[in-house]
PDB file of N, CA and C in Angstrom:
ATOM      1  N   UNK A   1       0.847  -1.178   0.000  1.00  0.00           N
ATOM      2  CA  UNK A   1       0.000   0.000   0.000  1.00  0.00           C
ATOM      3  C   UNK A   1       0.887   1.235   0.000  1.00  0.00           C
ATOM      4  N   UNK A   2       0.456   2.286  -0.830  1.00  0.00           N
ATOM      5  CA  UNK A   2       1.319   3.663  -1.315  1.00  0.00           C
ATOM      6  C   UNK A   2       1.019   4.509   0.223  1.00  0.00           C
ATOM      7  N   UNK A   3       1.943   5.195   1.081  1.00  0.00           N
ATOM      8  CA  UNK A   3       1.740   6.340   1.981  1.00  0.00           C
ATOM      9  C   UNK A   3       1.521   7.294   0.973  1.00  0.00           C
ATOM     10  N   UNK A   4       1.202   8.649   1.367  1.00  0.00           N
ATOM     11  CA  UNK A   4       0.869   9.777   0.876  1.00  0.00           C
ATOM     12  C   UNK A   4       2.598  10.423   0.962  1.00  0.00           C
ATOM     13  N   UNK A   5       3.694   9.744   1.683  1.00  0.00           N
ATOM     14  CA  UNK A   5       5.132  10.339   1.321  1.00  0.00           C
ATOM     15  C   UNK A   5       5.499   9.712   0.371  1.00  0.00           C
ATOM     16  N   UNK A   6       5.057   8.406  -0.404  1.00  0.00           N
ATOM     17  CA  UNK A   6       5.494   7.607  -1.248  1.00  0.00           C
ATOM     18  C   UNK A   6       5.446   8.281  -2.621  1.00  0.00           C
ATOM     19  N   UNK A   7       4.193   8.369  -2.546  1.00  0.00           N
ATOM     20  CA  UNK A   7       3.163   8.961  -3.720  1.00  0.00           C
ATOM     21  C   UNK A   7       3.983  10.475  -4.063  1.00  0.00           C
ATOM     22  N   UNK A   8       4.204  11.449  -3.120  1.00  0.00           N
ATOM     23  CA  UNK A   8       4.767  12.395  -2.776  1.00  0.00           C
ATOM     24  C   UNK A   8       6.135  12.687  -3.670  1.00  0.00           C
ATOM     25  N   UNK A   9       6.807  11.628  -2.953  1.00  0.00           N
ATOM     26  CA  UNK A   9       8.346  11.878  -2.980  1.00  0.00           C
ATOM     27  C   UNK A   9       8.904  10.937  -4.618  1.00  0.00           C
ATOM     28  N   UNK A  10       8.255  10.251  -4.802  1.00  0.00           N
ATOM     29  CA  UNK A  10       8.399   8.935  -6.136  1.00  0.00           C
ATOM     30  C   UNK A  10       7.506   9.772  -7.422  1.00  0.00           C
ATOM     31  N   UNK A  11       6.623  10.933  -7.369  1.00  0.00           N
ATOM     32  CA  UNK A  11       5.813  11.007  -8.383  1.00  0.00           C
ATOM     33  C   UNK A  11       5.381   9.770  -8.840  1.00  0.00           C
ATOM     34  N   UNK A  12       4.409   9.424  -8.287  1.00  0.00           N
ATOM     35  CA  UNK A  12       3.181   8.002  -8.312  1.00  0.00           C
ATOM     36  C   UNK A  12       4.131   6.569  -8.371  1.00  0.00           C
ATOM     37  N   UNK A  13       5.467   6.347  -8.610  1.00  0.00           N
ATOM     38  CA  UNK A  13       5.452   5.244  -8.897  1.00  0.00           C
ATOM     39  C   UNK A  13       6.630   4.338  -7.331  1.00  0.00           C
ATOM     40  N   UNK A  14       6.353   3.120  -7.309  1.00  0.00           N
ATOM     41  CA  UNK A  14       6.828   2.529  -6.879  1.00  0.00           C
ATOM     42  C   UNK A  14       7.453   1.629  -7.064  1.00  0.00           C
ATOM     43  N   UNK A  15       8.523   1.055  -6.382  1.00  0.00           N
ATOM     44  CA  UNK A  15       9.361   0.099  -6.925  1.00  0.00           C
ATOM     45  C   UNK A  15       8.941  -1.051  -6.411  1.00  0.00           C
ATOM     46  N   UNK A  16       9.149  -2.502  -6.605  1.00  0.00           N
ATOM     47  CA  UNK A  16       8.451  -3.432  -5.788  1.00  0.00           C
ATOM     48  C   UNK A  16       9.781  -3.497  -4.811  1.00  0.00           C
ATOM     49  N   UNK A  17       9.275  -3.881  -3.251  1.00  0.00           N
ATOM     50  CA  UNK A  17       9.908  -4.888  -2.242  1.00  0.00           C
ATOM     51  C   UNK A  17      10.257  -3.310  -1.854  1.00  0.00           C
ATOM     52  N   UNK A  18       9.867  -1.940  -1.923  1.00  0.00           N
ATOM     53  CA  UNK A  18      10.369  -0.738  -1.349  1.00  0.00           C
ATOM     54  C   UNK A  18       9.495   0.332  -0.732  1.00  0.00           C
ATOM     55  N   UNK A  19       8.234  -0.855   0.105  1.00  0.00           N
ATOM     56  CA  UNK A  19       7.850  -0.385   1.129  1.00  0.00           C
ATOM     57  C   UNK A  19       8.304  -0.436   2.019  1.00  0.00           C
ATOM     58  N   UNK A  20       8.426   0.524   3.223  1.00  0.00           N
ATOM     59  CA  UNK A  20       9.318   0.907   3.973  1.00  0.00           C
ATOM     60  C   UNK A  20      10.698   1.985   4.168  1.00  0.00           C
ATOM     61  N   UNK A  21      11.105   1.756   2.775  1.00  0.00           N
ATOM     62  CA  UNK A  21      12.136   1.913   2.414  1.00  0.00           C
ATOM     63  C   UNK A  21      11.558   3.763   2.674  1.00  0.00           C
ATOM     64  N   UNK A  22      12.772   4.239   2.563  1.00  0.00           N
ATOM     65  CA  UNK A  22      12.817   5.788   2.903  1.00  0.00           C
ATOM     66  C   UNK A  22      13.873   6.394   1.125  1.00  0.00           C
ATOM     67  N   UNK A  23      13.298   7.575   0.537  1.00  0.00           N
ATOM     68  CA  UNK A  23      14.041   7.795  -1.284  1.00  0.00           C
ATOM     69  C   UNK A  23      15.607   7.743  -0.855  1.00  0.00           C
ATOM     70  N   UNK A  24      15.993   7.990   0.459  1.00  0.00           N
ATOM     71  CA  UNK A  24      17.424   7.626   0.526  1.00  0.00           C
ATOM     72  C   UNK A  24      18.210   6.348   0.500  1.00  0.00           C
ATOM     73  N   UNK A  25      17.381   5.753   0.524  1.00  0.00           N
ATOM     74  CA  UNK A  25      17.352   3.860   0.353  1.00  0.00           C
ATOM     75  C   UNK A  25      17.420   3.141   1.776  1.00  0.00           C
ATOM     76  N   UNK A  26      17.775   3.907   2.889  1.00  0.00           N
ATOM     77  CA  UNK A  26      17.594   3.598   4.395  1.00  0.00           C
ATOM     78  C   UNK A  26      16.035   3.217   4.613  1.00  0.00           C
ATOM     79  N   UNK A  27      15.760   2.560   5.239  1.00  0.00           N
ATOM     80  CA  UNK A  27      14.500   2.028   6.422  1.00  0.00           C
ATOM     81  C   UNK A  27      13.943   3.178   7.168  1.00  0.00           C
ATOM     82  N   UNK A  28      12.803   3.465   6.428  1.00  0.00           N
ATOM     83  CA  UNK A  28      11.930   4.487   6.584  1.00  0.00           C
ATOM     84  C   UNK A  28      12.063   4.821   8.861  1.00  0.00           C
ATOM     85  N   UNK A  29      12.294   5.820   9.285  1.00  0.00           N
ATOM     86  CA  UNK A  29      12.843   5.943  10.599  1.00  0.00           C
ATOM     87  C   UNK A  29      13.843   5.512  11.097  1.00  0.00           C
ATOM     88  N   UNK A  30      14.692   5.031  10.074  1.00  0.00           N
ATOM     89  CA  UNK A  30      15.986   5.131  10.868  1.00  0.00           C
ATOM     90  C   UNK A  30      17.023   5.725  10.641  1.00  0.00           C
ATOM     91  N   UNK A  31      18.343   5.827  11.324  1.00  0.00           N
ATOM     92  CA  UNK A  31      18.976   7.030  11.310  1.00  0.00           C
ATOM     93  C   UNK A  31      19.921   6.419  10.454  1.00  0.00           C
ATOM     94  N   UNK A  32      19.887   7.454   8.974  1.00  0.00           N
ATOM     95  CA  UNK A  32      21.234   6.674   8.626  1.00  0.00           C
ATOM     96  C   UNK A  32      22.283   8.155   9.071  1.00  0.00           C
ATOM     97  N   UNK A  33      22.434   8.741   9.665  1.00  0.00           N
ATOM     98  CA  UNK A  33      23.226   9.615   9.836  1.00  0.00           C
ATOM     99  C   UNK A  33      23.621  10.752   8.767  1.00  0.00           C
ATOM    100  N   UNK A  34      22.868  10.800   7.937  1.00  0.00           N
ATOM    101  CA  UNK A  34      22.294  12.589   7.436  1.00  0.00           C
ATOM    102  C   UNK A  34      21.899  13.537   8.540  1.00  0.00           C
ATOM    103  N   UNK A  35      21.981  14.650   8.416  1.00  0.00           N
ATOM    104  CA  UNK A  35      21.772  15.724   9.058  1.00  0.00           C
ATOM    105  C   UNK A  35      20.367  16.574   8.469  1.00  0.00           C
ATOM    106  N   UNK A  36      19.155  16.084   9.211  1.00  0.00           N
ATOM    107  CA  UNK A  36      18.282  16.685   8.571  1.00  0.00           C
ATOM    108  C   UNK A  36      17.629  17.790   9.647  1.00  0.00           C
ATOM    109  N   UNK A  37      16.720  18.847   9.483  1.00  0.00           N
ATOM    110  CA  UNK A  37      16.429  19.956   9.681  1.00  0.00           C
ATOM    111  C   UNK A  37      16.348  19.608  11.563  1.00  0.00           C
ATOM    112  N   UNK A  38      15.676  18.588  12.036  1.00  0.00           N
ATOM    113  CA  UNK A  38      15.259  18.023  12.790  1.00  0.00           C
ATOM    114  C   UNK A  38      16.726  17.690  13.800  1.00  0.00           C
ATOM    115  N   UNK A  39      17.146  17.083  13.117  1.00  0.00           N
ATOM    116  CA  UNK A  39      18.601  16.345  13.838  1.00  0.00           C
ATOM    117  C   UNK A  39      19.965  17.618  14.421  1.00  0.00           C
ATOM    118  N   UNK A  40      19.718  18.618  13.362  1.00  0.00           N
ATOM    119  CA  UNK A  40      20.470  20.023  13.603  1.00  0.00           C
ATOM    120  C   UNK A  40      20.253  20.641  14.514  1.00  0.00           C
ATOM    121  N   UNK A  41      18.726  20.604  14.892  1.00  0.00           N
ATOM    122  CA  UNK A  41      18.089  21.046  15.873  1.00  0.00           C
ATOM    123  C   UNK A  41      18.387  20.792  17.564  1.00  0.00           C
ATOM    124  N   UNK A  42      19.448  19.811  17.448  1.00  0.00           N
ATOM    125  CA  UNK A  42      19.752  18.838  18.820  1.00  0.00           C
ATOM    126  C   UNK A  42      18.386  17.581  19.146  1.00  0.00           C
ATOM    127  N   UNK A  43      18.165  16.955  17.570  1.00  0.00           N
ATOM    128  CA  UNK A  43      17.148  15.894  18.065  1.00  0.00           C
ATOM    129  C   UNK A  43      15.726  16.318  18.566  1.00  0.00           C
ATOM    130  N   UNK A  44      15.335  17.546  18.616  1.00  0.00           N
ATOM    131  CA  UNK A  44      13.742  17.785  18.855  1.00  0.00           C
ATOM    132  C   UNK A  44      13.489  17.708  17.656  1.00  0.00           C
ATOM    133  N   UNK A  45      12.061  17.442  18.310  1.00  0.00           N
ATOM    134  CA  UNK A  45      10.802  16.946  17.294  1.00  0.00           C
ATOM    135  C   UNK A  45      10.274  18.403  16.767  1.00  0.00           C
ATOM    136  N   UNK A  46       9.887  18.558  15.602  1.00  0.00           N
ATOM    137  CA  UNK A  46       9.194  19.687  15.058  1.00  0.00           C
ATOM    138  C   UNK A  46       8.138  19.785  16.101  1.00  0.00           C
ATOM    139  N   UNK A  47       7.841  20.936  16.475  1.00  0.00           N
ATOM    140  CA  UNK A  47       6.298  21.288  17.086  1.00  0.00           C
ATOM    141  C   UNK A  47       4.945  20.847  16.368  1.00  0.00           C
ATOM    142  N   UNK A  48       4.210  20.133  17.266  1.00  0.00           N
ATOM    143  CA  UNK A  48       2.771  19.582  16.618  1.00  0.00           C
ATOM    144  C   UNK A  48       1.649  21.003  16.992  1.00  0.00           C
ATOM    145  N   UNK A  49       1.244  20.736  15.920  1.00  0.00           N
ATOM    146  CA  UNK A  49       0.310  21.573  15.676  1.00  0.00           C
ATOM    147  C   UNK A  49      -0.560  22.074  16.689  1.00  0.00           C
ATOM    148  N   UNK A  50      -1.123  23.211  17.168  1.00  0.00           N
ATOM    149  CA  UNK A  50      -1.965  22.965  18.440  1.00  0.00           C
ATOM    150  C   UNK A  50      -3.566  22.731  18.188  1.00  0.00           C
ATOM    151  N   UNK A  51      -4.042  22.052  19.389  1.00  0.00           N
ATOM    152  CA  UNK A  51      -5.347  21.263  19.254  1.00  0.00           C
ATOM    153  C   UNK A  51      -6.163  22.398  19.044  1.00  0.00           C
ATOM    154  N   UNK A  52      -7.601  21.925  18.241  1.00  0.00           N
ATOM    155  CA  UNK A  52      -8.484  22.856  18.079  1.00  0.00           C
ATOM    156  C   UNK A  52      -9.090  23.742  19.390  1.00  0.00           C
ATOM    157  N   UNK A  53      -8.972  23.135  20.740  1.00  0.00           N
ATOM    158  CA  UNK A  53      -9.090  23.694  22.179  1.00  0.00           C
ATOM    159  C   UNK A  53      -7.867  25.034  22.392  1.00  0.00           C
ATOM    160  N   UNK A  54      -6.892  24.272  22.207  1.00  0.00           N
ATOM    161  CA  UNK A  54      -5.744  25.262  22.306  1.00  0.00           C
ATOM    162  C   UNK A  54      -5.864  26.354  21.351  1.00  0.00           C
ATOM    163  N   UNK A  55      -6.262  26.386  19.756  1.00  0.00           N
ATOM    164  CA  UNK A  55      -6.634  27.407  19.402  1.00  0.00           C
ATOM    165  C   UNK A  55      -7.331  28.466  20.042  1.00  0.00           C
ATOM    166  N   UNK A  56      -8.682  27.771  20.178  1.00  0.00           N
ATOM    167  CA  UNK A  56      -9.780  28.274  21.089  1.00  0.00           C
ATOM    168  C   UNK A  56      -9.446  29.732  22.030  1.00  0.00           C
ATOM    169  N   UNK A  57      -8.761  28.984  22.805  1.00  0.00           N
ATOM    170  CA  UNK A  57      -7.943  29.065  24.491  1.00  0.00           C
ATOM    171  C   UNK A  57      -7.108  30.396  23.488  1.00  0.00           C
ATOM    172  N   UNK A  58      -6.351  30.234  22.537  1.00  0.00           N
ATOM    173  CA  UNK A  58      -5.660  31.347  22.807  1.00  0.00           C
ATOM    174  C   UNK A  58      -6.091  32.553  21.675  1.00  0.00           C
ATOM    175  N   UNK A  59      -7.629  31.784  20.634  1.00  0.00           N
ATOM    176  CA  UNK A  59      -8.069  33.270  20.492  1.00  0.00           C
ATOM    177  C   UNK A  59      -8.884  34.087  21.604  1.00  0.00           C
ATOM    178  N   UNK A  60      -9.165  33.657  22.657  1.00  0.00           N
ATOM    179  CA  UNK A  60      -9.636  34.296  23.359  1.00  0.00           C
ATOM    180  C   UNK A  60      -8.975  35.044  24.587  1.00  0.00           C
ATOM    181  N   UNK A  61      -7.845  34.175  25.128  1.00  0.00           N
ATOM    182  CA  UNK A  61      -6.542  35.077  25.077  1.00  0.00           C
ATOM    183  C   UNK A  61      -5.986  36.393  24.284  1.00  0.00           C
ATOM    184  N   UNK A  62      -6.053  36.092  23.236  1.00  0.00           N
ATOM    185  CA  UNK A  62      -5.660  37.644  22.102  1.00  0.00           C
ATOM    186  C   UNK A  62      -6.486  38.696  22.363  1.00  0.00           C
ATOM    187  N   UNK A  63      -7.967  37.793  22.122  1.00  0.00           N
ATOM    188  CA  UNK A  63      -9.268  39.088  22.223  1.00  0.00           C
ATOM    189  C   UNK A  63      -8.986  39.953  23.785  1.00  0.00           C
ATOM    190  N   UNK A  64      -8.102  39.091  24.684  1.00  0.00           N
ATOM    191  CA  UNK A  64      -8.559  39.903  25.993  1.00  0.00           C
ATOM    192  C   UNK A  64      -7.423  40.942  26.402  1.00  0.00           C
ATOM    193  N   UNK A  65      -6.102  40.445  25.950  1.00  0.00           N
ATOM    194  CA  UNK A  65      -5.122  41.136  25.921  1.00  0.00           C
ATOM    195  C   UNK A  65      -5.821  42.286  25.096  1.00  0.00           C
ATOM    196  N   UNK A  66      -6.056  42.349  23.817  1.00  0.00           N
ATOM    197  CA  UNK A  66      -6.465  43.450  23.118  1.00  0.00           C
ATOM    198  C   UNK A  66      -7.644  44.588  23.533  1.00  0.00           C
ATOM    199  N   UNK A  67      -8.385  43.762  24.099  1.00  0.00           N
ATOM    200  CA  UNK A  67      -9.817  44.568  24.783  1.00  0.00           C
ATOM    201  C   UNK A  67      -8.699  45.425  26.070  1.00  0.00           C
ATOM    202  N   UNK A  68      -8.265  44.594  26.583  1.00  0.00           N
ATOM    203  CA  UNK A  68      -7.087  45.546  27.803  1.00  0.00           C
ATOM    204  C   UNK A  68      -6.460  46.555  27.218  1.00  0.00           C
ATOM    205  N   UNK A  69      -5.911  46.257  25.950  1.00  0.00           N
ATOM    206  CA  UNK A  69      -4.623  47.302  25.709  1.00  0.00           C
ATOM    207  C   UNK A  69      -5.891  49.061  25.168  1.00  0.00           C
ATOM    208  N   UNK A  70      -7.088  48.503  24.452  1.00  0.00           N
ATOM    209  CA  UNK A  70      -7.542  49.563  24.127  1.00  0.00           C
ATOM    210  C   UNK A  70      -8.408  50.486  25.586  1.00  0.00           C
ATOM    211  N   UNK A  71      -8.583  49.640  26.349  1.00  0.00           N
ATOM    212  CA  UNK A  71      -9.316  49.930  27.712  1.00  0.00           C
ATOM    213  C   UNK A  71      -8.025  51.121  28.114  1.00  0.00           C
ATOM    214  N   UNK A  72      -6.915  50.643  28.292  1.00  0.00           N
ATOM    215  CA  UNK A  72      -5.569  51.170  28.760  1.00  0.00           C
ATOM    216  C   UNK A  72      -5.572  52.704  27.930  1.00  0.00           C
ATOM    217  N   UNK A  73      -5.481  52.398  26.583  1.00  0.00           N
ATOM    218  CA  UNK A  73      -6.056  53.447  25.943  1.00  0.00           C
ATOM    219  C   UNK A  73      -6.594  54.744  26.231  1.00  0.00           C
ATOM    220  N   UNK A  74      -7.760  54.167  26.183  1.00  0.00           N
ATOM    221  CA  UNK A  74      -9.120  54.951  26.595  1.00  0.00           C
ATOM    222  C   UNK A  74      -8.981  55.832  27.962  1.00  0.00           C
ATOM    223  N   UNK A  75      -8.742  55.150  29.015  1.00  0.00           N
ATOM    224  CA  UNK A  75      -8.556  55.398  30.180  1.00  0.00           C
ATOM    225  C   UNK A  75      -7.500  56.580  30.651  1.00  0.00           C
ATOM    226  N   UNK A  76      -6.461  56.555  29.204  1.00  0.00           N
ATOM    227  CA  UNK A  76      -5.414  57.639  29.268  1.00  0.00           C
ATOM    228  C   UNK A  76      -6.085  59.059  28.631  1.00  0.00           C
ATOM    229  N   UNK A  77      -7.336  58.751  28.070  1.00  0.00           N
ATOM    230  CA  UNK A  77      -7.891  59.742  27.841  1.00  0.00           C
ATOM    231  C   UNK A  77      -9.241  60.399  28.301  1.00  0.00           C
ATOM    232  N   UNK A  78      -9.425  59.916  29.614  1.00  0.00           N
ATOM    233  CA  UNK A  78     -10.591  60.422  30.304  1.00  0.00           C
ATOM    234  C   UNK A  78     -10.192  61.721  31.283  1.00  0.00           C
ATOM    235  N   UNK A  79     -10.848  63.193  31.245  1.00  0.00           N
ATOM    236  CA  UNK A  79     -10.163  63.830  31.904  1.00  0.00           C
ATOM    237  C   UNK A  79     -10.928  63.446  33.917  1.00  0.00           C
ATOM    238  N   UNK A  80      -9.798  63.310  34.271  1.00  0.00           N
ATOM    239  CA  UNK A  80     -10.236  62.927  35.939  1.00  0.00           C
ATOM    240  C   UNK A  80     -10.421  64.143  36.447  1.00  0.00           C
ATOM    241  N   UNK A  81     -12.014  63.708  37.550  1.00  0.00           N
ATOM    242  CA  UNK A  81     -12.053  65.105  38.316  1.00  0.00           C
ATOM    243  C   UNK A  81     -11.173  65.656  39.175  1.00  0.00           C
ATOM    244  N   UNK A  82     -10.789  66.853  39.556  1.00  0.00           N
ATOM    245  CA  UNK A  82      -9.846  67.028  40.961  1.00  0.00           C
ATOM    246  C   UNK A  82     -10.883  66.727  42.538  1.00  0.00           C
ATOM    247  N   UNK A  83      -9.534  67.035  42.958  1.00  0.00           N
ATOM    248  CA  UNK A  83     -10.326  66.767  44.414  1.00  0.00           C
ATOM    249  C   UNK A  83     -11.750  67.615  45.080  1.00  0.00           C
ATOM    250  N   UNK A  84     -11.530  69.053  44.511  1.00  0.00           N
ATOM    251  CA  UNK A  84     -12.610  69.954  44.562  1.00  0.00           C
ATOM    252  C   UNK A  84     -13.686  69.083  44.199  1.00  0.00           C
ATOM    253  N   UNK A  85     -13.795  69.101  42.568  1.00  0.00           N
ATOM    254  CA  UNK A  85     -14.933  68.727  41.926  1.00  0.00           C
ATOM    255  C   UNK A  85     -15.665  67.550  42.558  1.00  0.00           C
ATOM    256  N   UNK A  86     -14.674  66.654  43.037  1.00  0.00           N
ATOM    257  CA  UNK A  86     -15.431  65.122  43.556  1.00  0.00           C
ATOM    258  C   UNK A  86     -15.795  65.371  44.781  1.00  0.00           C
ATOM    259  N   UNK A  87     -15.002  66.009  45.545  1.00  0.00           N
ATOM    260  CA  UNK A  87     -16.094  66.470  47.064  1.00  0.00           C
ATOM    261  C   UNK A  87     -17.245  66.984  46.130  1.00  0.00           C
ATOM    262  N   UNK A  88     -17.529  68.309  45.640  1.00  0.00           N
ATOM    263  CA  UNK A  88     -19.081  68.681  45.329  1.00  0.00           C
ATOM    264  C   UNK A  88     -19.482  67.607  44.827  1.00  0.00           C
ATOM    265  N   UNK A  89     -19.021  66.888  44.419  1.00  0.00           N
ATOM    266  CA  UNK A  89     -20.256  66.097  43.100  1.00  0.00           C
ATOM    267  C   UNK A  89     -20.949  64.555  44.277  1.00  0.00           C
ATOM    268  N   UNK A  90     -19.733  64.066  45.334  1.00  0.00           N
ATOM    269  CA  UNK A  90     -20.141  63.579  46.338  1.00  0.00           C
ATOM    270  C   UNK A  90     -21.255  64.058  47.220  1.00  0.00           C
ATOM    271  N   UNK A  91     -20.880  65.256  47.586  1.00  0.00           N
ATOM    272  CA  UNK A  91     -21.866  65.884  48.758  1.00  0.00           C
ATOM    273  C   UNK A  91     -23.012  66.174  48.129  1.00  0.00           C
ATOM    274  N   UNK A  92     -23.087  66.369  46.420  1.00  0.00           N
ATOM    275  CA  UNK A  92     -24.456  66.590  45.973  1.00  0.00           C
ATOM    276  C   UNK A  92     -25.669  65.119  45.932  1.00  0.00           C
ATOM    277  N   UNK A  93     -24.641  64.396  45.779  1.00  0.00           N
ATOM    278  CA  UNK A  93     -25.371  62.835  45.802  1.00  0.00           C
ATOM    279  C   UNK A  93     -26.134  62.707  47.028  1.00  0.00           C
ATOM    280  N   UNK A  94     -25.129  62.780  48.262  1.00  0.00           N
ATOM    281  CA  UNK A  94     -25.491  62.249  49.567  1.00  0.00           C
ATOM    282  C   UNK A  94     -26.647  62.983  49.655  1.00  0.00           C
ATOM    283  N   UNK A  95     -26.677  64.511  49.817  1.00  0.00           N
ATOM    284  CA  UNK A  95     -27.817  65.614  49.962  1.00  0.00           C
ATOM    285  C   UNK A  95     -28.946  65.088  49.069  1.00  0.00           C
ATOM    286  N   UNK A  96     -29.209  64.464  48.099  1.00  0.00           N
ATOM    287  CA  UNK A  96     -30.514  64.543  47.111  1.00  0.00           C
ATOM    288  C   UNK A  96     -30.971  62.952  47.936  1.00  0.00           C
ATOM    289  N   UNK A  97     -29.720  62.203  47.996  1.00  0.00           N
ATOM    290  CA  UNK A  97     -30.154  60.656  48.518  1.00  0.00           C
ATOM    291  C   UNK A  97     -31.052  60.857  49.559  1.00  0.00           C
ATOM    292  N   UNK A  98     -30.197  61.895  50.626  1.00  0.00           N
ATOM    293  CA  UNK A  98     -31.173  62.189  51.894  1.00  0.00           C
ATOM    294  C   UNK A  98     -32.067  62.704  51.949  1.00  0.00           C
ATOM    295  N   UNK A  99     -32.645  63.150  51.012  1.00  0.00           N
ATOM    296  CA  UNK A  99     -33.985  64.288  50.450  1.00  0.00           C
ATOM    297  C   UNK A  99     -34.913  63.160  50.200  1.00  0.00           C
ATOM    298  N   UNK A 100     -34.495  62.783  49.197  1.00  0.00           N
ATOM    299  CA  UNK A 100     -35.732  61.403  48.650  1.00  0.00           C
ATOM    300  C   UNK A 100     -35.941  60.804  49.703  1.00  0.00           C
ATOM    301  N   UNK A 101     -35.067  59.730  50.409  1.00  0.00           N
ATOM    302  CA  UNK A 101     -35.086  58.836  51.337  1.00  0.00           C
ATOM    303  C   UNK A 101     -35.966  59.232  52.543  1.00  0.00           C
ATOM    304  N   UNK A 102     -36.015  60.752  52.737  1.00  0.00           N
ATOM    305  CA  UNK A 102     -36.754  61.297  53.814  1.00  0.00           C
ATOM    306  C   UNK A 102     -38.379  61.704  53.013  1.00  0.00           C
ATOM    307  N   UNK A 103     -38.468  61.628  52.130  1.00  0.00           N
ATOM    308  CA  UNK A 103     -39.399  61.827  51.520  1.00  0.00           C
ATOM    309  C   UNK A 103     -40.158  60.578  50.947  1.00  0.00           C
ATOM    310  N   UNK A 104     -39.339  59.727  50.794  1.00  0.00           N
ATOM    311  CA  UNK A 104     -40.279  58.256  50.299  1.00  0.00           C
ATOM    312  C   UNK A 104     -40.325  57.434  52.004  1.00  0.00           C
ATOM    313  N   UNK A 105     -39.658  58.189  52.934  1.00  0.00           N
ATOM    314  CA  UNK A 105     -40.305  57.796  54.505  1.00  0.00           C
ATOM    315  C   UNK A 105     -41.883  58.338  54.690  1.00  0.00           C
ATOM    316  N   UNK A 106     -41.781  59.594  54.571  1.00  0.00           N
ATOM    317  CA  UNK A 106     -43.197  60.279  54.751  1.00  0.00           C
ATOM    318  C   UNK A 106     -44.328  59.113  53.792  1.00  0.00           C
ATOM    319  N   UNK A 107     -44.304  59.480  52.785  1.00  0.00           N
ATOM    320  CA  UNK A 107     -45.149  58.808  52.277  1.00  0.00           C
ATOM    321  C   UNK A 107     -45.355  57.445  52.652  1.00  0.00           C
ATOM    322  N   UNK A 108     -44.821  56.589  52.634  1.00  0.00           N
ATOM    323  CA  UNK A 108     -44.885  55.395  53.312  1.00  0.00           C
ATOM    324  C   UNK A 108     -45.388  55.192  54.529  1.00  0.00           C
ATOM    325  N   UNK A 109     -45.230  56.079  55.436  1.00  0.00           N
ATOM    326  CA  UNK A 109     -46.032  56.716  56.564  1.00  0.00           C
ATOM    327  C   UNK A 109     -47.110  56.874  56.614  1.00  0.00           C
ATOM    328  N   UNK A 110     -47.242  57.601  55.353  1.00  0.00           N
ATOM    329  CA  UNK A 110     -48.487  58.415  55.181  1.00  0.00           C
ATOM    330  C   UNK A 110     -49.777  57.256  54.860  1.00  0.00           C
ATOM    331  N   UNK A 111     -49.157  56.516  54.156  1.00  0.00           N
ATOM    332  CA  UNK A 111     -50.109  55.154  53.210  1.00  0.00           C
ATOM    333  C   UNK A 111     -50.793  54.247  54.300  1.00  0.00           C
ATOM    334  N   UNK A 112     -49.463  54.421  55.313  1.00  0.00           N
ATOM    335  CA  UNK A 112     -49.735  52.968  56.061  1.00  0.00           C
ATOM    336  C   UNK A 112     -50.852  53.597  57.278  1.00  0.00           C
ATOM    337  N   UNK A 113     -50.817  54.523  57.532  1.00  0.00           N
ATOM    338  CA  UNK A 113     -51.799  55.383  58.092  1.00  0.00           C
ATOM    339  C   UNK A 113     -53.324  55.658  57.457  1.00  0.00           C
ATOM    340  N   UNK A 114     -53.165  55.389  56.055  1.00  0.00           N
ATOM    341  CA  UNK A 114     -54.390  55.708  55.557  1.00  0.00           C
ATOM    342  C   UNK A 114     -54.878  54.143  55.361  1.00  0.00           C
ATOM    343  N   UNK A 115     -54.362  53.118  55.065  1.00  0.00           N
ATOM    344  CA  UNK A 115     -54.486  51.976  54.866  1.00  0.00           C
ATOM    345  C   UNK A 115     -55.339  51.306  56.544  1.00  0.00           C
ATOM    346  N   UNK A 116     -54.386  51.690  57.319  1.00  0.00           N
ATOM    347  CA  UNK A 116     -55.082  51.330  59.236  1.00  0.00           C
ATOM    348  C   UNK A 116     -56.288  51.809  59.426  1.00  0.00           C
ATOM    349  N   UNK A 117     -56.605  52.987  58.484  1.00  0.00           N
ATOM    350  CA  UNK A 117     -57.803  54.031  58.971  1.00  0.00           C
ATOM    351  C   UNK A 117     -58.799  52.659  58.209  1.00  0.00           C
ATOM    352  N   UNK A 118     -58.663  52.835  57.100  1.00  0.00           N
ATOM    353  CA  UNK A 118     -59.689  52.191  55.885  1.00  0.00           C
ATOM    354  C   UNK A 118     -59.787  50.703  56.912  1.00  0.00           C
ATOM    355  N   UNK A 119     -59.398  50.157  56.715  1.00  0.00           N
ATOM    356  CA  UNK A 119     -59.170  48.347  57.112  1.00  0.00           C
ATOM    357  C   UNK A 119     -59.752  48.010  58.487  1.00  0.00           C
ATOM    358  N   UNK A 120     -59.517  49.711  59.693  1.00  0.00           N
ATOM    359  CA  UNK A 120     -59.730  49.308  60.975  1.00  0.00           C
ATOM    360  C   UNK A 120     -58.589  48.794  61.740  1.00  0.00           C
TER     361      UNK A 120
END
């Protein structure tokens, strides 16, 4: 049976009794002591491809680094209040919070009073 390196490396044809065989005439994996891209390398293996998970994993990695770097961005261009401005803009909050809050007391008051009257 033809591998897809056979087919490859022979342009379609084969010789008989030279399966196995590697176009250098050595035994397909073994070392005849050529120096190939691999072996130069100090004997590592080429890197395998990464799994469709690992893709995954690191486009969404990219997307987040990138969403950060433009956040980083952005953030260099917001003008910040000073200390003045954020005391007023604080003390205006607290003051309106305490306005309502004292005002949705009354009423609530007021209901539950009219509700006791009606009911008895």
């Amino acid at each position: 049976m033809r591998t897809q390196e056979q087919v490859g490396k022979t342009g379609g044809e084969i010789k008989a009794g030279s399966e196995g065989v590697s176009e250098h005439g050595g035994r397909a994996g073994a070392k005849t002591g050529s120096k190939t891209p691999a072996n130069r390398a100090g004997g590592k293996k080429p890197p395998e491809k990464p799994t469709r998970r690992e893709r995954s994993i690191a486009i969404y990695v990219q997307r987040a680094r990138q969403f950060l770097r433009e956040v980083k961005i952005e953030l260099k261009k917001v003008k910040w209040p000073t200390r003045k401005e954020l005391i007023a803009s604080t003390t205006v909050v607290i003051v309106l919070v305490m306005i309502i809050s004292i005002y949705l007391g009354l009423v609530d008051f007021g209901l539950i009073k009219i509700i006791k009257g009606i009911v008895g």
